[in-house]
Protein backbone atom coordinates (compact mmCIF):
# COMPACT_ATOMS: atom_id res chain seq x y z
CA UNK A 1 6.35 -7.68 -10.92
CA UNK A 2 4.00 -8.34 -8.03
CA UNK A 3 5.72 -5.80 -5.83
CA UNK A 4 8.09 -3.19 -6.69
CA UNK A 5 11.86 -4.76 -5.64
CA UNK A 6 14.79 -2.80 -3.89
CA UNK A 7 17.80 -5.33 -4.87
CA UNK A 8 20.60 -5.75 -3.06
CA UNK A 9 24.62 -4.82 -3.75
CA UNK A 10 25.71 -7.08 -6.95
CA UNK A 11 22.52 -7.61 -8.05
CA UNK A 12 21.27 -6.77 -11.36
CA UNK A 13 17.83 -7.06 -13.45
CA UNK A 14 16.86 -7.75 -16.49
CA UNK A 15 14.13 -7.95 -18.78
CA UNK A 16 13.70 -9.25 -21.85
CA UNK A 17 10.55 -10.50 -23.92
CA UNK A 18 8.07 -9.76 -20.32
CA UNK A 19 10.12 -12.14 -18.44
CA UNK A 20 12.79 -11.26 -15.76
CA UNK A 21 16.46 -12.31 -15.44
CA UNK A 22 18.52 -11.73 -12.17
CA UNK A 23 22.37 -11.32 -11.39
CA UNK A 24 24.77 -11.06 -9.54
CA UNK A 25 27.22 -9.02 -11.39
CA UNK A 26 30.61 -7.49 -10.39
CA UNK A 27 33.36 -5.46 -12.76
CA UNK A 28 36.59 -6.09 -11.07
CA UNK A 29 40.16 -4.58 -13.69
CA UNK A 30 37.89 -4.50 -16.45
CA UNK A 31 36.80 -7.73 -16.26
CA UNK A 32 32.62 -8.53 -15.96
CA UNK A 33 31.61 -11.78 -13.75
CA UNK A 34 27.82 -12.30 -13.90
CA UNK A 35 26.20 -15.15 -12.05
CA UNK A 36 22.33 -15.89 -12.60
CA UNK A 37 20.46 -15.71 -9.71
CA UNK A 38 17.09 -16.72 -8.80
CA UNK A 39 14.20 -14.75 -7.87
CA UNK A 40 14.85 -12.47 -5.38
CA UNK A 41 11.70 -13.76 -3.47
CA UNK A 42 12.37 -17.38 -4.09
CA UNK A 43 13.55 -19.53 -1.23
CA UNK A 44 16.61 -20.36 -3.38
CA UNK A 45 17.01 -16.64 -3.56
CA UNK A 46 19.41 -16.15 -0.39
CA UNK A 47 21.85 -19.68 -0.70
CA UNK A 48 22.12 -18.47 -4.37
CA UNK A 49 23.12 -15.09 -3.81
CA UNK A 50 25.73 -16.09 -0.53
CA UNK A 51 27.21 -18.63 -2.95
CA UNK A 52 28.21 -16.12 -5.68
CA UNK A 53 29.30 -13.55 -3.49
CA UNK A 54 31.59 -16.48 -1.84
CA UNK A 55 32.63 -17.24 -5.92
CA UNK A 56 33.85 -13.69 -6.74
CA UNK A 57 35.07 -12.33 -3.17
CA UNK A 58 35.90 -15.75 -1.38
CA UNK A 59 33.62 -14.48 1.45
CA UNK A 60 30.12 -14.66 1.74
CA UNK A 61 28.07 -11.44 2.83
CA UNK A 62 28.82 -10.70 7.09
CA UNK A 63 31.15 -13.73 7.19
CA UNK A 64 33.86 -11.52 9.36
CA UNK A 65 31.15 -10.19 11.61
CA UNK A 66 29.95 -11.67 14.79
CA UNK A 67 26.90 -14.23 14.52
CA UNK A 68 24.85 -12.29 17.25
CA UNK A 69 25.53 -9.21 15.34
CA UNK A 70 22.14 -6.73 14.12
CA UNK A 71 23.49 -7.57 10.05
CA UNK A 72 23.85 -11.57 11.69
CA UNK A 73 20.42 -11.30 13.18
CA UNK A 74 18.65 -9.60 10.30
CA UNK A 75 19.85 -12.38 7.50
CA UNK A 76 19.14 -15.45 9.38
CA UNK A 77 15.17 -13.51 10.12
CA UNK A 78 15.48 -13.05 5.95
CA UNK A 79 15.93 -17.38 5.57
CA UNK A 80 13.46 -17.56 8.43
CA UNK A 81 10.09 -19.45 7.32
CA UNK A 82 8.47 -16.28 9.29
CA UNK A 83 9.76 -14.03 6.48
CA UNK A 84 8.89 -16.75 3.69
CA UNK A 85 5.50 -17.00 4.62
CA UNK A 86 4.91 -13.49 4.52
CA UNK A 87 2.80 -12.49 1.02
CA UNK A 88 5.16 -10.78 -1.27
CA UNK A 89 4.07 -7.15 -1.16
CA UNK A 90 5.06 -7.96 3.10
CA UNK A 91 8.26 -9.49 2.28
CA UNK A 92 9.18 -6.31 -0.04
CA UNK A 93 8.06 -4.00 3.17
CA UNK A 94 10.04 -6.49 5.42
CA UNK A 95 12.97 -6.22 3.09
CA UNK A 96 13.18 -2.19 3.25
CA UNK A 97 13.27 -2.03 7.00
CA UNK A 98 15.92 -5.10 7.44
CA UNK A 99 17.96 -2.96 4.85
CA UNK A 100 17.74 0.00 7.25
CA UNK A 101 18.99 -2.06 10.45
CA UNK A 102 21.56 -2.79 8.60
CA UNK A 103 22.96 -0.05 7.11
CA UNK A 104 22.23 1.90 10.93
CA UNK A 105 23.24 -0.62 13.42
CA UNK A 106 24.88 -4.02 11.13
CA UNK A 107 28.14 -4.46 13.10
CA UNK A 108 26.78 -3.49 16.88
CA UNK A 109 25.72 -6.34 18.62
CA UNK A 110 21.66 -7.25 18.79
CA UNK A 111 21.58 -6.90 22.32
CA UNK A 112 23.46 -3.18 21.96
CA UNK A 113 20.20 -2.38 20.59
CA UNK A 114 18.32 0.03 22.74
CA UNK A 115 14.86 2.47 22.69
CA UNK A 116 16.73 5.03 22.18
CA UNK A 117 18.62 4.39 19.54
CA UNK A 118 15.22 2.46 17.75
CA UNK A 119 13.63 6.46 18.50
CA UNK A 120 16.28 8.12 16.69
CA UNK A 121 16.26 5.79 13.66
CA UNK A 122 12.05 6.22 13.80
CA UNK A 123 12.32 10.18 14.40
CA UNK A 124 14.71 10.37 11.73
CA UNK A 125 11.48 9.29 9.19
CA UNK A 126 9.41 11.66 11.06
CA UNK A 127 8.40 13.53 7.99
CA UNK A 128 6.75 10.74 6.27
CA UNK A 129 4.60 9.18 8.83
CA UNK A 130 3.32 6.11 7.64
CA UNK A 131 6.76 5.24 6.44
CA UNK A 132 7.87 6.08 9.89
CA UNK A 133 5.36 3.36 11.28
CA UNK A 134 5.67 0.64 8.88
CA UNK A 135 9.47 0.32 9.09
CA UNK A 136 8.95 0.77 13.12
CA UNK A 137 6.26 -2.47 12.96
CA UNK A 138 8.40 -4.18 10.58
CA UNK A 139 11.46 -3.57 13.08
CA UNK A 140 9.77 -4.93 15.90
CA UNK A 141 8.78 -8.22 14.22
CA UNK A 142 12.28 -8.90 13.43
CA UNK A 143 13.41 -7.98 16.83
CA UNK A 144 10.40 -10.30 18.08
CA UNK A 145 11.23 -13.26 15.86
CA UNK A 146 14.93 -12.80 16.93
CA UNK A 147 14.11 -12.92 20.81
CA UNK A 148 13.09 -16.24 21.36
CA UNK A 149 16.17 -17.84 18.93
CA UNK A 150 19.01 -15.75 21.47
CA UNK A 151 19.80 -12.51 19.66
CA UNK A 152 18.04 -10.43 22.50
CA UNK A 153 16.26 -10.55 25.55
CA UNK A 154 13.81 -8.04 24.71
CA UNK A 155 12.30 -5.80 21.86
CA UNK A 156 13.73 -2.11 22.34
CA UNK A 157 10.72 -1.14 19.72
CA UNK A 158 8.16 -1.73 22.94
CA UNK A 159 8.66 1.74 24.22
CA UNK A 160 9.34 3.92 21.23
CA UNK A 161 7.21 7.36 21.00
CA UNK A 162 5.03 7.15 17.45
CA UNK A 163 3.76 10.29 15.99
CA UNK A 164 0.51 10.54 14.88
CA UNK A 165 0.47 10.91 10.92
CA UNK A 166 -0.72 13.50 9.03
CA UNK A 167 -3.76 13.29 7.25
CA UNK A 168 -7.39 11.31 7.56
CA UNK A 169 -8.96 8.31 6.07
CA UNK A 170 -12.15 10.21 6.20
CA UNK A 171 -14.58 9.66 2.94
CA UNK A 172 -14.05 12.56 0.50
CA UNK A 173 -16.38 15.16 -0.06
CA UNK A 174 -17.98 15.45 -3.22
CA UNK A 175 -16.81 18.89 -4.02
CA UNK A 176 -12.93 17.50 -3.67
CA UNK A 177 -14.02 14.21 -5.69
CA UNK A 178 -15.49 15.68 -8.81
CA UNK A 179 -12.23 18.25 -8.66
CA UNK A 180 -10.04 15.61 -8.71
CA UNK A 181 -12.00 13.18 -11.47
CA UNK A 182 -13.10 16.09 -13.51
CA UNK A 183 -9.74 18.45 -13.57
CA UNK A 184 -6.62 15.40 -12.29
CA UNK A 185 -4.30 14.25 -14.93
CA UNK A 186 -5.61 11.08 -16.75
CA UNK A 187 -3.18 8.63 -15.10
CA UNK A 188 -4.13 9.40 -11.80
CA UNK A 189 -7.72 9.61 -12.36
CA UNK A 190 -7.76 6.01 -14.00
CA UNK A 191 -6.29 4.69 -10.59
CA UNK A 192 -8.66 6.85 -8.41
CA UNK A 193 -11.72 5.64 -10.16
CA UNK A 194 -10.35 1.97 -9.87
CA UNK A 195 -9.98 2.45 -6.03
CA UNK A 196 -13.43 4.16 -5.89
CA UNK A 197 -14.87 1.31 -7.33
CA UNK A 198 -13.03 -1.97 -5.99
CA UNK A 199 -12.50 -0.30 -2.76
CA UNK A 200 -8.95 -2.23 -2.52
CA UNK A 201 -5.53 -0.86 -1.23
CA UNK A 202 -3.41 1.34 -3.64
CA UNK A 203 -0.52 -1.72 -3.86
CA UNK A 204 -3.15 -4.09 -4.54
CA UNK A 205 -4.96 -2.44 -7.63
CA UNK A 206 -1.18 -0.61 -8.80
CA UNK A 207 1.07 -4.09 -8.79
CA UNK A 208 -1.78 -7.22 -8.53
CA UNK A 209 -4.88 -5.81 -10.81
CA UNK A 210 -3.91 -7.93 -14.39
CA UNK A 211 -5.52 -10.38 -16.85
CA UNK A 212 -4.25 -13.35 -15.18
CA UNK A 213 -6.53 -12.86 -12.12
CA UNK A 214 -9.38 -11.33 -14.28
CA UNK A 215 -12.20 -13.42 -15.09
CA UNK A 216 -15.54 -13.02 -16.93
CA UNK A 217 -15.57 -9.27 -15.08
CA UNK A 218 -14.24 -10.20 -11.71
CA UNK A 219 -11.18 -9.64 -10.27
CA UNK A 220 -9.66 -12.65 -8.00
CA UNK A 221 -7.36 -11.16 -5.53
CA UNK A 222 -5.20 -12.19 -3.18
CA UNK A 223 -5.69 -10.51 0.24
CA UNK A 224 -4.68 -11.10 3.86
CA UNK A 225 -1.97 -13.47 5.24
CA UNK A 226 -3.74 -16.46 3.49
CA UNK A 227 -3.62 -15.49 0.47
CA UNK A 228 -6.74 -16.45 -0.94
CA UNK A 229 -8.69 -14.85 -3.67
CA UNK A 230 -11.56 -12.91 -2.81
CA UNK A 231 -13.62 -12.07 -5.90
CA UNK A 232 -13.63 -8.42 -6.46
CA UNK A 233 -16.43 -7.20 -9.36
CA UNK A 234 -15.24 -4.70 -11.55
CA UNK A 235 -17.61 -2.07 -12.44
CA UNK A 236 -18.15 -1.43 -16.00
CA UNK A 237 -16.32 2.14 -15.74
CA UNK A 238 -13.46 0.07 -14.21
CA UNK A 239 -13.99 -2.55 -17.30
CA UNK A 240 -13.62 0.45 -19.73
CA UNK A 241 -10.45 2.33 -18.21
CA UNK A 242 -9.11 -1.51 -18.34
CA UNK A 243 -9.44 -1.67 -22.34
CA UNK A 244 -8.23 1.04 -23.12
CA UNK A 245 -4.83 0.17 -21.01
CA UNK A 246 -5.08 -3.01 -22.32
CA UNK A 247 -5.38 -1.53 -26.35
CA UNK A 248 -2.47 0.52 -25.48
CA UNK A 249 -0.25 -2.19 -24.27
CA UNK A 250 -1.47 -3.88 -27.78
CA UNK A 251 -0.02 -0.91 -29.54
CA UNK A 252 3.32 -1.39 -28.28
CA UNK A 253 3.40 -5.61 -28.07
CA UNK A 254 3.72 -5.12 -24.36
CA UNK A 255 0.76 -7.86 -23.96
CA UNK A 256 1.48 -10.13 -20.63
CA UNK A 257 -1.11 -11.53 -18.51
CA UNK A 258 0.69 -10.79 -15.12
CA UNK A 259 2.03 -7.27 -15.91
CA UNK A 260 -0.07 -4.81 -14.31
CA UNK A 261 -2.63 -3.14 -16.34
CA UNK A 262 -2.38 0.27 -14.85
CA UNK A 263 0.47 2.79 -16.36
CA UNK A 264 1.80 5.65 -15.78
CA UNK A 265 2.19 8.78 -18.88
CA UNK A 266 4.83 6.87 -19.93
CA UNK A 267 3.12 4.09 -20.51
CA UNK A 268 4.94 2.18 -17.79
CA UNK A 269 3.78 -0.30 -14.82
CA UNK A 270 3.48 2.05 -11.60
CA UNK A 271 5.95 1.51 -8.83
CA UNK A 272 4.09 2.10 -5.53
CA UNK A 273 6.74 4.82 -4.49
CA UNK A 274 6.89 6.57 -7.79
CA UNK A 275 2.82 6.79 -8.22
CA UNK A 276 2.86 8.50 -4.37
CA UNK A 277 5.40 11.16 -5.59
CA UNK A 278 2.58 12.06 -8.68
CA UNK A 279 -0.03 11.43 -6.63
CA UNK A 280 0.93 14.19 -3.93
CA UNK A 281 2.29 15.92 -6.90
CA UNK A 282 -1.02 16.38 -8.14
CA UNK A 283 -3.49 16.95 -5.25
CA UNK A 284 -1.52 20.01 -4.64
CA UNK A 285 -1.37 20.95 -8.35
CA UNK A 286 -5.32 20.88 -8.08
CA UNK A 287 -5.46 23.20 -4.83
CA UNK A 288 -6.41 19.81 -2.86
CA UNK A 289 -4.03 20.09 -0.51
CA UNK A 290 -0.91 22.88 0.83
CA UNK A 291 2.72 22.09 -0.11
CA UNK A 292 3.39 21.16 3.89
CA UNK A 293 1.26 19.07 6.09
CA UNK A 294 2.14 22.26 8.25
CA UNK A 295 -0.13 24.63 6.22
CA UNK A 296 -3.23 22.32 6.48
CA UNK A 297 -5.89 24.83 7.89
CA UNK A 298 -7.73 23.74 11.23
CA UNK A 299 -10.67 21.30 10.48
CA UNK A 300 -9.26 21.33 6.48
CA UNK A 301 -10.47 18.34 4.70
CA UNK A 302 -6.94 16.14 4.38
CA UNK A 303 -7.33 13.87 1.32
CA UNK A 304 -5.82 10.54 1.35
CA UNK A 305 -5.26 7.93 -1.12
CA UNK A 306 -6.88 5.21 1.19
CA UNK A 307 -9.59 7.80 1.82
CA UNK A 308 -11.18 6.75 -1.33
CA UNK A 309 -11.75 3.35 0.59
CA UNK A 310 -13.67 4.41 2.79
CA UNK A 311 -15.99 6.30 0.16
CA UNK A 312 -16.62 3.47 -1.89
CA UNK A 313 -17.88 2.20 2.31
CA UNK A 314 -19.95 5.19 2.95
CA UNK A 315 -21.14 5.19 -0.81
CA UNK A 316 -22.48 1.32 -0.49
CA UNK A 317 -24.29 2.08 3.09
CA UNK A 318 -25.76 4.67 2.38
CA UNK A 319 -27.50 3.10 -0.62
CA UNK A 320 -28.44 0.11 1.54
CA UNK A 321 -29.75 2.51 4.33
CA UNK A 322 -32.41 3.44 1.68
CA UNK A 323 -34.22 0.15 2.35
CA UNK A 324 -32.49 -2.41 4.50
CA UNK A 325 -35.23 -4.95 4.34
CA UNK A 326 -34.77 -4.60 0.52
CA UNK A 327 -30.89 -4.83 0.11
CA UNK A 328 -29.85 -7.03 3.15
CA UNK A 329 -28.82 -4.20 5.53
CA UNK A 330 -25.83 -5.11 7.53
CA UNK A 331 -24.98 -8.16 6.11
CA UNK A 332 -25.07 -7.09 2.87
CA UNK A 333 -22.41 -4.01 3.72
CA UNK A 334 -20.27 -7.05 5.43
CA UNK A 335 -20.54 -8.91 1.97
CA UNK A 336 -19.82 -6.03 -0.32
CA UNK A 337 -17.45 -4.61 1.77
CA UNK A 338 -15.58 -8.12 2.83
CA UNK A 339 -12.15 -6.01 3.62
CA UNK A 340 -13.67 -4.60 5.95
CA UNK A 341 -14.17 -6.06 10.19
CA UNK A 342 -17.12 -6.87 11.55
CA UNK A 343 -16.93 -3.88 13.72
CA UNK A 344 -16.29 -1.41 10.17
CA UNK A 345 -18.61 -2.83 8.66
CA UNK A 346 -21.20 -2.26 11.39
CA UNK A 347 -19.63 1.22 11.85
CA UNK A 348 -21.05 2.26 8.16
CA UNK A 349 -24.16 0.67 8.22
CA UNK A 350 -25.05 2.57 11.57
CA UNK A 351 -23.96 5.36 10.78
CA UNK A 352 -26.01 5.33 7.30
CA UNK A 353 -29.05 3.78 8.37
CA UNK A 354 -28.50 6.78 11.38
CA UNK A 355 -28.35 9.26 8.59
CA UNK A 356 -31.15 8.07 6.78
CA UNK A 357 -33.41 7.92 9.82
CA UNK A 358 -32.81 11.37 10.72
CA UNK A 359 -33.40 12.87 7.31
CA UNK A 360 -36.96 11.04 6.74
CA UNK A 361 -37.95 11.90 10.85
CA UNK A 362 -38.03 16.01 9.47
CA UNK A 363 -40.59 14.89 7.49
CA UNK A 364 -42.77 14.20 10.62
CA UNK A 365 -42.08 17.57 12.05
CA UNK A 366 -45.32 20.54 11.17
CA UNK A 367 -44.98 23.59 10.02
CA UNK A 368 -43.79 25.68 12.97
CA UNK A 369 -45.20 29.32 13.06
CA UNK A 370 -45.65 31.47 10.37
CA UNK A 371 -42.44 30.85 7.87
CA UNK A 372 -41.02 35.03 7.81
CA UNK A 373 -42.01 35.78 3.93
CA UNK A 374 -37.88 36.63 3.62
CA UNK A 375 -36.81 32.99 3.83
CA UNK A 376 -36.07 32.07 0.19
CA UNK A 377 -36.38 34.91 -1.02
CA UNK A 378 -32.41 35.93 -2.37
CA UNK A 379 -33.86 39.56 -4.24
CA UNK A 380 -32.36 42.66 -2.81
């Protein structure tokens, strides 16, 4: 799948033979109605789904609730051409936090809808951070989208208190890199090295790195609102991990060109939610980091998943710090590192070419003194 799917009441999946089936399917005395279904990210998807629900209960979904209601509000945003344009992996993350507003607020009215009752929904995800702030941006779209077509008259996600997550997106040291390629479980490792390497977002390389967008050695991936491939080189430790997930899936005649290449011990595709359980699982498993974000020692290096971004950035300006005239300086850490803003990008090539600078101007300095005859010298 190109993004891991939460489906709704009624609906079932199937696969069979790579391919996926959808329904909606109810057991009422005994007696099983299924209805195929489309796609749950289709267009078709939502018309499809009211219509069966309408063919087994003789109601479609919110039909006795008020059309200004939150549940109202939230499934006309979810026919909206807003939500349709959104890339898939958004509409999945779009999906999760209209699901909340309904199961929290559905019957109140939209306009009921206040700050404080948006704060207690976002302090209730408190202990996951990011989660916290990704359904609270995802709310407030909604609640934008829905102000202009009469639901409100203004966001109450404008004054909500965020708390500032856990953690850093700081490079990784190498001590804490070679622990966790040298000593981490295999399945972990493989995806680790592939983010090292392709510097691209966990979802991308766990749900869109397959054969399908792999050519000749590059990976063509979609990124950004557009959608558009950028061409992503795969290094040839990348290339290896790749054939041997792609020999296994041989072994067991699970070959598909969009299933993701990636897996799990099991063998199986990763879900993005199930691979951050094992991934936490693991870093403190390997002493990288304390049961509770509570027992993180002051100025403790906090490893993070997207941290390995940003040392596949330091890792490329540095090298390019070496000789700027020689490898393109700037531009060529904007090029390399396309994901990245122009103000990022600029951010690590400073900083390396500052690095680099400051090592080579010790050469310059003279011997200062007399060096003491005990410096070096580690005999008792």
């Amino acid at each position: 799948m190109a993004a891991e799917l939460r489906l709704e009441k009624y609906v079932q999946r199937k696969l069979r033979r790579g391919k996926e089936f959808f329904y909606f399917r109810v057991v009422q005395a005994g007696k099983e109605t299924r209805l195929p279904l489309p796609h749950p990210f289709s267009s078709e998807y939502r018309k499809s789904y009211d219509n069966a629900h309408l063919s087994v209960f003789g109601t479609t979904p919110g039909e006795l609730q008020s059309n200004t209601s939150v549940f109202a509000m939230v499934r006309e945003h979810l026919v909206s051409q807003r939500y349709l344009n959104l890339p898939k992996q958004s509409q999945y993350m779009r999906g999760l936090a209209a699901e909340l507003m309904q199961e929290r607020w559905g019957k109140f009215e939209a306009t009921a809808i206040r700050p404080v009752h948006v704060q207690a929904l976002y302090d209730s995800l408190s202990d996951r951070p990011a989660t916290a702030n990704r359904r609270l941006d995802d709310i407030s779209a909604i609640f934008g989208w829905a102000m202009p077509r009469g639901f409100v008259d203004t966001n109450p996600c404008s004054k909500v208190e965020r708390i500032k997550g856990h953690g850093s997106y700081e490079p990784w040291p190498e001590a804490e890199l070679n622990e966790l390629i040298n000593n981490g479980k295999r399945e972990i490792v493989k995806v680790a090295l592939v983010a090292i390497y392709t510097s691209q977002r966990r979802g991308d390389v766990l749900l869109k790195l397959y054969d399908e967008k792999i050519i000749s050695g590059t990976w063509y991936l979609g990124q950004g609102k557009t959608g558009n491939d950028v061409p992503v080189p795969l290094h040839p430790v990348v290339l290896s991990i790749l054939d041997s997930e792609r020999a296994e899936s041989r072994r067991k005649g699970l070959e598909d060109p969009r299933r993701p290449l990636l897996t799990n011990s099991r063998g199986r595709t990763w879900t993005t939610s199930g691979f951050g359980a094992s991934w936490r699982k693991e870093l403190i498993r390997l002493g990288l980091r304390p049961e509770r974000n509570e027992d993180y020692e002051q100025g403790q290096f906090e490893p993070t998943f997207h941290g390995l971004r940003h040392t596949n950035a330091t890792m490329i300006a540095n090298a390019v710090a070496r000789n700027p005239e020689v490898f393109g300086g700037i531009t060529r850490v904007k090029s390399m590192l396309g994901h990245l803003s122009e103000k990022m990008a600029k951010h690590y090539a400073r900083r390396a070419e500052a690095e680099a600078m400051n090592a080579e101007t010790l050469l310059l300095l003279p011997e200062i003194g007399n060096t003491p005859s005990w410096i070096g010298n580690h005999e008792e």
